[in-house]
PDB file of N, CA and C in Angstrom:
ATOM      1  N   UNK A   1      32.428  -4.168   4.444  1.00  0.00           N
ATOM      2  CA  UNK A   1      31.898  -2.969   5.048  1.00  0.00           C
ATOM      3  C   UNK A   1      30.611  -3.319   5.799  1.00  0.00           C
ATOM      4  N   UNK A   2      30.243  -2.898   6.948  1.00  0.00           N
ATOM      5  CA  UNK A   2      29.177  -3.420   7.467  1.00  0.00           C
ATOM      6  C   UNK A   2      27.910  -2.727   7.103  1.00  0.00           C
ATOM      7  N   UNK A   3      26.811  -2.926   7.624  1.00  0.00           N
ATOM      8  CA  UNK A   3      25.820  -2.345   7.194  1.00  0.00           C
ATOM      9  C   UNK A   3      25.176  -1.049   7.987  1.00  0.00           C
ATOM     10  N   UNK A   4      25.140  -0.005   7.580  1.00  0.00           N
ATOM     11  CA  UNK A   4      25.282   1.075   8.239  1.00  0.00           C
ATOM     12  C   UNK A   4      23.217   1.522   7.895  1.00  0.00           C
ATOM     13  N   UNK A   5      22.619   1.573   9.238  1.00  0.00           N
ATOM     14  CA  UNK A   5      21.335   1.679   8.864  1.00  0.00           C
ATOM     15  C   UNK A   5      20.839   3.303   9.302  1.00  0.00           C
ATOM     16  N   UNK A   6      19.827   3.666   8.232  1.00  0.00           N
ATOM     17  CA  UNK A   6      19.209   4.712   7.527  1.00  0.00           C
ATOM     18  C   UNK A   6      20.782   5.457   6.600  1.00  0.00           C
ATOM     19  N   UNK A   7      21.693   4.925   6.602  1.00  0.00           N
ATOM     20  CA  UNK A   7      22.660   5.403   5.364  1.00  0.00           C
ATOM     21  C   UNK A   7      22.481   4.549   4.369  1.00  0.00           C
ATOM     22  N   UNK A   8      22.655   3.196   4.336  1.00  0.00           N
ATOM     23  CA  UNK A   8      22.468   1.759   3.093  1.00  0.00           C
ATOM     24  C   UNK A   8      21.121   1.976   3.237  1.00  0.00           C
ATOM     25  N   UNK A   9      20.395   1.716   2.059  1.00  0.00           N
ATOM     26  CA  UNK A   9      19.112   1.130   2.264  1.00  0.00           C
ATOM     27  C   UNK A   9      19.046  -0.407   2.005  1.00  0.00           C
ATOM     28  N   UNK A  10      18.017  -0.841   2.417  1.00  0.00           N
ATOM     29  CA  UNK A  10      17.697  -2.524   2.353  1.00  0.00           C
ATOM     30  C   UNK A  10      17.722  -2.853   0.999  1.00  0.00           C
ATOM     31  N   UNK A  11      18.019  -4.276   0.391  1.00  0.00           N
ATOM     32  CA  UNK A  11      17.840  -4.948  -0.621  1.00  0.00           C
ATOM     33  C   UNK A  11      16.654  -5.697  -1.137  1.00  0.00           C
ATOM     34  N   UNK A  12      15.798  -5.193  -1.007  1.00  0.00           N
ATOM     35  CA  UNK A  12      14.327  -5.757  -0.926  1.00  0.00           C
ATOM     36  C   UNK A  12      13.626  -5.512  -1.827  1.00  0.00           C
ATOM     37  N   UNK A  13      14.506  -5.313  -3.469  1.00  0.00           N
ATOM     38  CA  UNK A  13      13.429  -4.468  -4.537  1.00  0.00           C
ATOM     39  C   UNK A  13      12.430  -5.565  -4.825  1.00  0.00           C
ATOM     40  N   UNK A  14      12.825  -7.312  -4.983  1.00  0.00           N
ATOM     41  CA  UNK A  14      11.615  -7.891  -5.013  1.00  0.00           C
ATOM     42  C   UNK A  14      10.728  -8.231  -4.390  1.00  0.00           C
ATOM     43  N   UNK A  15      10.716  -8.021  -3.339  1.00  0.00           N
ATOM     44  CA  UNK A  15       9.739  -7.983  -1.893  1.00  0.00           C
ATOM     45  C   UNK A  15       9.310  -7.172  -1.224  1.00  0.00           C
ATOM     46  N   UNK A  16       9.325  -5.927  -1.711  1.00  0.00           N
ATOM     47  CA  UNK A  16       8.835  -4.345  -0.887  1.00  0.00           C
ATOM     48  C   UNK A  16       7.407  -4.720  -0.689  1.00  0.00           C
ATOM     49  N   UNK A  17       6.415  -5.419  -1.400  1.00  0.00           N
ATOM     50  CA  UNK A  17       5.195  -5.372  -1.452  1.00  0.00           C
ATOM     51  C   UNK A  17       4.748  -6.658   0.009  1.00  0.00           C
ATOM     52  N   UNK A  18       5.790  -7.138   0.272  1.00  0.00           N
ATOM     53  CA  UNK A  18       5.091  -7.907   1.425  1.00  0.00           C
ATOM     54  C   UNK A  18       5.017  -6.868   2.651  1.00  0.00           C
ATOM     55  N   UNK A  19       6.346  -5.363   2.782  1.00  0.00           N
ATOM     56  CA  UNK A  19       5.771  -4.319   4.036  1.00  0.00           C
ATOM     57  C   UNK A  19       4.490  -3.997   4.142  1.00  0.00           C
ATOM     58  N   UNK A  20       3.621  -3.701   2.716  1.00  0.00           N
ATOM     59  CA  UNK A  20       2.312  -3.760   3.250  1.00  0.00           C
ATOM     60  C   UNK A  20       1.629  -3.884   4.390  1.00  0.00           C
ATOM     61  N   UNK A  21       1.690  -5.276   4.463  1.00  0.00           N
ATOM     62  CA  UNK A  21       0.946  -6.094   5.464  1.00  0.00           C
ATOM     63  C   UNK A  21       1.204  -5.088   6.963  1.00  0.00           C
ATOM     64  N   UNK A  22       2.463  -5.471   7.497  1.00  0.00           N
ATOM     65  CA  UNK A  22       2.826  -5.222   8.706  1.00  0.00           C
ATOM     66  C   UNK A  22       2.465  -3.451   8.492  1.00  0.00           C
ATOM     67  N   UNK A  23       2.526  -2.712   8.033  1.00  0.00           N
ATOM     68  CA  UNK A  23       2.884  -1.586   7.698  1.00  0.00           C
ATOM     69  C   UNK A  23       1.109  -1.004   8.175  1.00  0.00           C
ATOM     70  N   UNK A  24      -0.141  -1.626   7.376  1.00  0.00           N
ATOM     71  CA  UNK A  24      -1.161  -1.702   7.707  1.00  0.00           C
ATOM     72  C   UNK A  24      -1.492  -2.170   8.820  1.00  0.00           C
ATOM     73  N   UNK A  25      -1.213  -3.056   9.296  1.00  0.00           N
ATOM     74  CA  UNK A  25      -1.552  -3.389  10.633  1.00  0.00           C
ATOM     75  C   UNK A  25      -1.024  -2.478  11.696  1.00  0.00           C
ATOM     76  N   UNK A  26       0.223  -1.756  11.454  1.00  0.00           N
ATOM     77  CA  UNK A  26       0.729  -1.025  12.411  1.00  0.00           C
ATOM     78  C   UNK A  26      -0.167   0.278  12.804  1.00  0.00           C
ATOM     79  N   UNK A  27      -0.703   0.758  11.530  1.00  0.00           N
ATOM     80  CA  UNK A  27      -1.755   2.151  11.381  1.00  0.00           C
ATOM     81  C   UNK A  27      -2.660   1.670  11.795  1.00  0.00           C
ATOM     82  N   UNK A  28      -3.227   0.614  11.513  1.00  0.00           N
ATOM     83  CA  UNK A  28      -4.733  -0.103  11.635  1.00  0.00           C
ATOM     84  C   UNK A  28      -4.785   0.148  14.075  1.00  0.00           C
ATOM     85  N   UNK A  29      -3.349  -0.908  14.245  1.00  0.00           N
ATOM     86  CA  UNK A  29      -3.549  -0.422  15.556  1.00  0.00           C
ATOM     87  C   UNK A  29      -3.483   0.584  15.916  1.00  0.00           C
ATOM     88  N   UNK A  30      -2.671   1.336  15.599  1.00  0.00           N
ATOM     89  CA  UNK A  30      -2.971   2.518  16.414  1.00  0.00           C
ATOM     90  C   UNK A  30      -4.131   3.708  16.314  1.00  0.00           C
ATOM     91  N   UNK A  31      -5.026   3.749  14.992  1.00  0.00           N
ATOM     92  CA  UNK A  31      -5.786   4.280  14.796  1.00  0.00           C
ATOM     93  C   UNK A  31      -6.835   3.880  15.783  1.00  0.00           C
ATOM     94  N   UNK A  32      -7.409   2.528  15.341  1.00  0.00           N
ATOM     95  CA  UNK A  32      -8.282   1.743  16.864  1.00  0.00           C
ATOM     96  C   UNK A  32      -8.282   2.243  17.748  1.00  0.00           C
ATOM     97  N   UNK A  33      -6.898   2.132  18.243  1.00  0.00           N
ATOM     98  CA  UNK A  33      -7.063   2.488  20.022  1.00  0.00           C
ATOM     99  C   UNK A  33      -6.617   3.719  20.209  1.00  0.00           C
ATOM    100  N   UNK A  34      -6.904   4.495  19.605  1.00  0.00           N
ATOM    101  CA  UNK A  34      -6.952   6.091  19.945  1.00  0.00           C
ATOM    102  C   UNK A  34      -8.925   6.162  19.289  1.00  0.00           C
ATOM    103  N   UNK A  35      -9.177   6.077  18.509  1.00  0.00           N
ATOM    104  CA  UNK A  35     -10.878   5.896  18.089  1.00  0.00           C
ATOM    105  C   UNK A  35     -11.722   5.554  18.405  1.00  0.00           C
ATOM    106  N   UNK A  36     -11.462   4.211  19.014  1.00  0.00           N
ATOM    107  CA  UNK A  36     -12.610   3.263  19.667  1.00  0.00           C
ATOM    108  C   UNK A  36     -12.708   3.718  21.175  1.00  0.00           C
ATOM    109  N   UNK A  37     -13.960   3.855  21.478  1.00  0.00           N
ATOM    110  CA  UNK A  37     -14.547   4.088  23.148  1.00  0.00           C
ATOM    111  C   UNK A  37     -14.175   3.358  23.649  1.00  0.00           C
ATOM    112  N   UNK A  38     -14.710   2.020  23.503  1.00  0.00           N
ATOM    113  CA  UNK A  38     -13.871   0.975  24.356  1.00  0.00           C
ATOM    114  C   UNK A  38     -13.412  -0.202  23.612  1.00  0.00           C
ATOM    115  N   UNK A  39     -12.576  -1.053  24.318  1.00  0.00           N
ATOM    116  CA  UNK A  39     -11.572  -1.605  23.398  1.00  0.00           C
ATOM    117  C   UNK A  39     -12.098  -3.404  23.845  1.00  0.00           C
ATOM    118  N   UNK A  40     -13.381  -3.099  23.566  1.00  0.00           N
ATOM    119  CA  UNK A  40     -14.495  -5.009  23.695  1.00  0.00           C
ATOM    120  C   UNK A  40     -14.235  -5.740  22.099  1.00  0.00           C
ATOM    121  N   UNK A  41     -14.342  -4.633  20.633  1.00  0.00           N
ATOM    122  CA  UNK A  41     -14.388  -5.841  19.685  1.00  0.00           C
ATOM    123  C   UNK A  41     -12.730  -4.792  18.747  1.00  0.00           C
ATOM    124  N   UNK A  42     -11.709  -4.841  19.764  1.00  0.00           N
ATOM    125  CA  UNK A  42     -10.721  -4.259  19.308  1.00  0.00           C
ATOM    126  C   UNK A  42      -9.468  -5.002  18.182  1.00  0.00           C
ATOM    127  N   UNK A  43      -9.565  -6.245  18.215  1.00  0.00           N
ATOM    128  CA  UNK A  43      -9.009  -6.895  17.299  1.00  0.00           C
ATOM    129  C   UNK A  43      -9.795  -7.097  15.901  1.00  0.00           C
ATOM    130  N   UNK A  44     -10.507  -7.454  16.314  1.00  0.00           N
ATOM    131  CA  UNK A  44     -11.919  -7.521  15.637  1.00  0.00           C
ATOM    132  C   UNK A  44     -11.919  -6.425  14.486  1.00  0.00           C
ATOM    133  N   UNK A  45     -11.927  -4.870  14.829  1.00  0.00           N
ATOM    134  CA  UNK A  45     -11.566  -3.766  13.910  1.00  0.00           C
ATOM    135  C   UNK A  45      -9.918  -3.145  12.888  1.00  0.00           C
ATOM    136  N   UNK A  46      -9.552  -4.110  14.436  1.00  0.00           N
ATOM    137  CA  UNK A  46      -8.354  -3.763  13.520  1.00  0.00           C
ATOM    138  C   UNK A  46      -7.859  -4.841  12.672  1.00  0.00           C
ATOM    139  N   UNK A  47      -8.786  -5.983  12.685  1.00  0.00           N
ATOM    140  CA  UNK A  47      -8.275  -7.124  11.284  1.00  0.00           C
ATOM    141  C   UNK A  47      -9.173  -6.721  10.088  1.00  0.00           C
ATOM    142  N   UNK A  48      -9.991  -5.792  10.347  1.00  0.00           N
ATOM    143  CA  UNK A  48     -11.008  -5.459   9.323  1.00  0.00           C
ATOM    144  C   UNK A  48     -10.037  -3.915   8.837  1.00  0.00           C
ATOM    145  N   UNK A  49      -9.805  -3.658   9.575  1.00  0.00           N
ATOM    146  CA  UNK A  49      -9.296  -2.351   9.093  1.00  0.00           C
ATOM    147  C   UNK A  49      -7.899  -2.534   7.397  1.00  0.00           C
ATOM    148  N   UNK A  50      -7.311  -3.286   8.604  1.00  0.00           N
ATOM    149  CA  UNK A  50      -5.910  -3.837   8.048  1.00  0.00           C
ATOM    150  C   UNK A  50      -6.287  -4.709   6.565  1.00  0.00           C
ATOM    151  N   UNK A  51      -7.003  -5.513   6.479  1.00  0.00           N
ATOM    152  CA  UNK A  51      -7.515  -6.109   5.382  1.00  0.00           C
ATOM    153  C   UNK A  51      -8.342  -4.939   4.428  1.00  0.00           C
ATOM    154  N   UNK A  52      -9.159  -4.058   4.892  1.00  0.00           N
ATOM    155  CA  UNK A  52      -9.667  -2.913   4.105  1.00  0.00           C
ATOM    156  C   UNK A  52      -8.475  -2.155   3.606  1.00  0.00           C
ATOM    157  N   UNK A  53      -7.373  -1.689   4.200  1.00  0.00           N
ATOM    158  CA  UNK A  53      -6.235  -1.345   4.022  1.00  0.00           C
ATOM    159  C   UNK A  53      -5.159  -1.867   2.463  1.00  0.00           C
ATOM    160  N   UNK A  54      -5.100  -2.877   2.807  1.00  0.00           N
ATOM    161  CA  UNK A  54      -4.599  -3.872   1.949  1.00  0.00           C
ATOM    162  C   UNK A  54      -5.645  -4.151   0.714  1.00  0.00           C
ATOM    163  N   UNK A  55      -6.489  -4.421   0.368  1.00  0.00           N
ATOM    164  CA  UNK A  55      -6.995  -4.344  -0.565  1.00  0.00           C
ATOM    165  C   UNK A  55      -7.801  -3.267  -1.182  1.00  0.00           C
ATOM    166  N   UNK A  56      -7.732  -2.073  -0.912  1.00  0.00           N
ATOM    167  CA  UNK A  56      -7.527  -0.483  -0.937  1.00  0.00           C
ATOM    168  C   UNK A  56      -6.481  -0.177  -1.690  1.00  0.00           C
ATOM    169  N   UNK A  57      -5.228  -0.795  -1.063  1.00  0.00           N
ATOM    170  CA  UNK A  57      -4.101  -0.403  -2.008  1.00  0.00           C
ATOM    171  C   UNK A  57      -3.850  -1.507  -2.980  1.00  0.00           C
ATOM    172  N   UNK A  58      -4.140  -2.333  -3.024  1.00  0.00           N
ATOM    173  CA  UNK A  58      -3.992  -3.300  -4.221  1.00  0.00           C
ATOM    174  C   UNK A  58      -5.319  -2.632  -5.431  1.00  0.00           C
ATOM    175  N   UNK A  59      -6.318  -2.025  -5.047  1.00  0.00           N
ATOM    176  CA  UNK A  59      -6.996  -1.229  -5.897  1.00  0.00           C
ATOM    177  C   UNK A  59      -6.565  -0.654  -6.565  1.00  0.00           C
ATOM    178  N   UNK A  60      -6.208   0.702  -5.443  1.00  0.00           N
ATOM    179  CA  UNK A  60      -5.390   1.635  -5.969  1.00  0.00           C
ATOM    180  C   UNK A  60      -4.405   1.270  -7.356  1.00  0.00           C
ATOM    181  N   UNK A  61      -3.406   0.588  -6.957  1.00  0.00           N
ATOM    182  CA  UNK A  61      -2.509   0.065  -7.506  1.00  0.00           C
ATOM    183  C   UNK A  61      -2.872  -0.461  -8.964  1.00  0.00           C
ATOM    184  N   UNK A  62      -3.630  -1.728  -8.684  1.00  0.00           N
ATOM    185  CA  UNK A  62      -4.338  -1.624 -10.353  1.00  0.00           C
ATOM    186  C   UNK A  62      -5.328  -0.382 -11.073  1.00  0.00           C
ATOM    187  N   UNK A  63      -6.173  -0.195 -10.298  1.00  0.00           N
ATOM    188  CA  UNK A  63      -6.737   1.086 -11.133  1.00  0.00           C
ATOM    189  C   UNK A  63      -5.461   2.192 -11.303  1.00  0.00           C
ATOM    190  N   UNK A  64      -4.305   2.932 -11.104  1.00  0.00           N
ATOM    191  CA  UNK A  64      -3.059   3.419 -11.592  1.00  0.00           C
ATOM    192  C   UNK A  64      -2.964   2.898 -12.773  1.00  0.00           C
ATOM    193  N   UNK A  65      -2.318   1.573 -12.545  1.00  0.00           N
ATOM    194  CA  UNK A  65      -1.596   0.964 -13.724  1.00  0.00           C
ATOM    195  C   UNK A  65      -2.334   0.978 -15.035  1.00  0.00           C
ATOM    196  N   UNK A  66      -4.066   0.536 -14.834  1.00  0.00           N
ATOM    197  CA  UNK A  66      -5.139   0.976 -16.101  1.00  0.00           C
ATOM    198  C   UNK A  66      -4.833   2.053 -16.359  1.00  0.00           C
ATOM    199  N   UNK A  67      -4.964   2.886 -15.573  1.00  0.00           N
ATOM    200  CA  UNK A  67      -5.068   4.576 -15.959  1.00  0.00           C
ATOM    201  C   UNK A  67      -4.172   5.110 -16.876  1.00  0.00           C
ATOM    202  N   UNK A  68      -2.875   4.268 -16.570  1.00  0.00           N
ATOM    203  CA  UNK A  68      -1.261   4.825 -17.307  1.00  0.00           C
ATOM    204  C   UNK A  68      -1.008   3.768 -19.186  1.00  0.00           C
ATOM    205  N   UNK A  69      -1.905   2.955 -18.691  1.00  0.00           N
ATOM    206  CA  UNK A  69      -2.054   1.787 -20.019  1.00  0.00           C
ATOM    207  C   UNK A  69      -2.477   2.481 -20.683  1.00  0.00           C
ATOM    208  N   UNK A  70      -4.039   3.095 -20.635  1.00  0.00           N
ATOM    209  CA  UNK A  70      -5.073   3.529 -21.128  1.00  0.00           C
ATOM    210  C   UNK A  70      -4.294   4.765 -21.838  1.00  0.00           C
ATOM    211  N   UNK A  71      -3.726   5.440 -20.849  1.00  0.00           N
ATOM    212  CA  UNK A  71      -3.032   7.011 -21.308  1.00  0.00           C
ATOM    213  C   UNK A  71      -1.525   7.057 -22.596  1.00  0.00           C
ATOM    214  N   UNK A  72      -1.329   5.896 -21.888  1.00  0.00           N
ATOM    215  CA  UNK A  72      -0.035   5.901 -22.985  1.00  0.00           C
ATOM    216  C   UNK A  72      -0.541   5.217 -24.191  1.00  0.00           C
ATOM    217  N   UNK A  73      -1.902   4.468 -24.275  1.00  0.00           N
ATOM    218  CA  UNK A  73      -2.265   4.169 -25.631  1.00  0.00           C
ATOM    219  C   UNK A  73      -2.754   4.986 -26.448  1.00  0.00           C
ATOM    220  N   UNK A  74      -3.748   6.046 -25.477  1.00  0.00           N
ATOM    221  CA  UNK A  74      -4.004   7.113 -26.161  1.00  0.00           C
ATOM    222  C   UNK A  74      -3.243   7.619 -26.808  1.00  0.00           C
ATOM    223  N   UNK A  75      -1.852   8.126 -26.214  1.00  0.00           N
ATOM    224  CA  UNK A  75      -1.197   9.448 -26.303  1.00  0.00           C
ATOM    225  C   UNK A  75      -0.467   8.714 -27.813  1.00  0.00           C
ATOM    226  N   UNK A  76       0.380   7.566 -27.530  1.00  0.00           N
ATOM    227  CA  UNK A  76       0.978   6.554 -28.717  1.00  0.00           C
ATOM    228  C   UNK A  76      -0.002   6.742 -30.179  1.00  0.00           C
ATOM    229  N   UNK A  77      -1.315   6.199 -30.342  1.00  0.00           N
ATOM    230  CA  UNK A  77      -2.163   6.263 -30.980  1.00  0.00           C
ATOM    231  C   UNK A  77      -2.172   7.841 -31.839  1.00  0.00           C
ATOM    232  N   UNK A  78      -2.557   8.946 -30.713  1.00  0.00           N
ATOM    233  CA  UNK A  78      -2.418  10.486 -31.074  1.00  0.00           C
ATOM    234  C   UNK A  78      -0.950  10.822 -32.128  1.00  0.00           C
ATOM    235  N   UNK A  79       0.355  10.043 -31.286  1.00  0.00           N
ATOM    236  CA  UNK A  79       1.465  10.996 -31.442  1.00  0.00           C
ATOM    237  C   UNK A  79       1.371   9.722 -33.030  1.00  0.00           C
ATOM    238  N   UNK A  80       0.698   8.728 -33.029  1.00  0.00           N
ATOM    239  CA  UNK A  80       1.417   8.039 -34.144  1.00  0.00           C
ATOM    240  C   UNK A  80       0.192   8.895 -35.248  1.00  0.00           C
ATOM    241  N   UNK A  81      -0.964   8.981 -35.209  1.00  0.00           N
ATOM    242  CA  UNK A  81      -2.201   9.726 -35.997  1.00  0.00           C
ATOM    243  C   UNK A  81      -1.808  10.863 -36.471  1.00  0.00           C
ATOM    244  N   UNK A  82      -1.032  11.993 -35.983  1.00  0.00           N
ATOM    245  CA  UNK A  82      -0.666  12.787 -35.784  1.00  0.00           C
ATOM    246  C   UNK A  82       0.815  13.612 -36.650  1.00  0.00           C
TER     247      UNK A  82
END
């Protein structure tokens, strides 16, 4: 059967985390050059952007995962005290 696209989705459950990258850079440009007056240190912002981007969500991402550790030890702890 061939591959029929936006009906199949991609096979990428162990690699979703490399779209990131491109995914940020794509917002990163276009935000720039609709923002910036003029476009003299335009790469320049958008490798800063894209990297702020990316390690923003790798934040994110671990501070979540604490948050849900922390909560389910609580709650475990409670429901076992309890």
């Amino acid at each position: 059967m061939p591959y029929r696209p936006f009906i199949d989705p991609l096979t990428i459950h162990d690699s979703w985390y490399w779209l990131l990258i491109p995914m940020a850079l794509g917002i990163a440009l276009v935000y720039k050059a609709v923002r910036l007056q003029t476009l003299e240190k335009y790469w320049r912002q958008v490798a800063i952007m894209t990297t702020q981007i990316v390690i923003g969500m790798i934040l994110l991402g671990a501070a979540s995962y604490l948050v849900v550790v922390a909560y389910v030890r609580f709650i475990a702890e409670r429901i076992a005290g309890g």
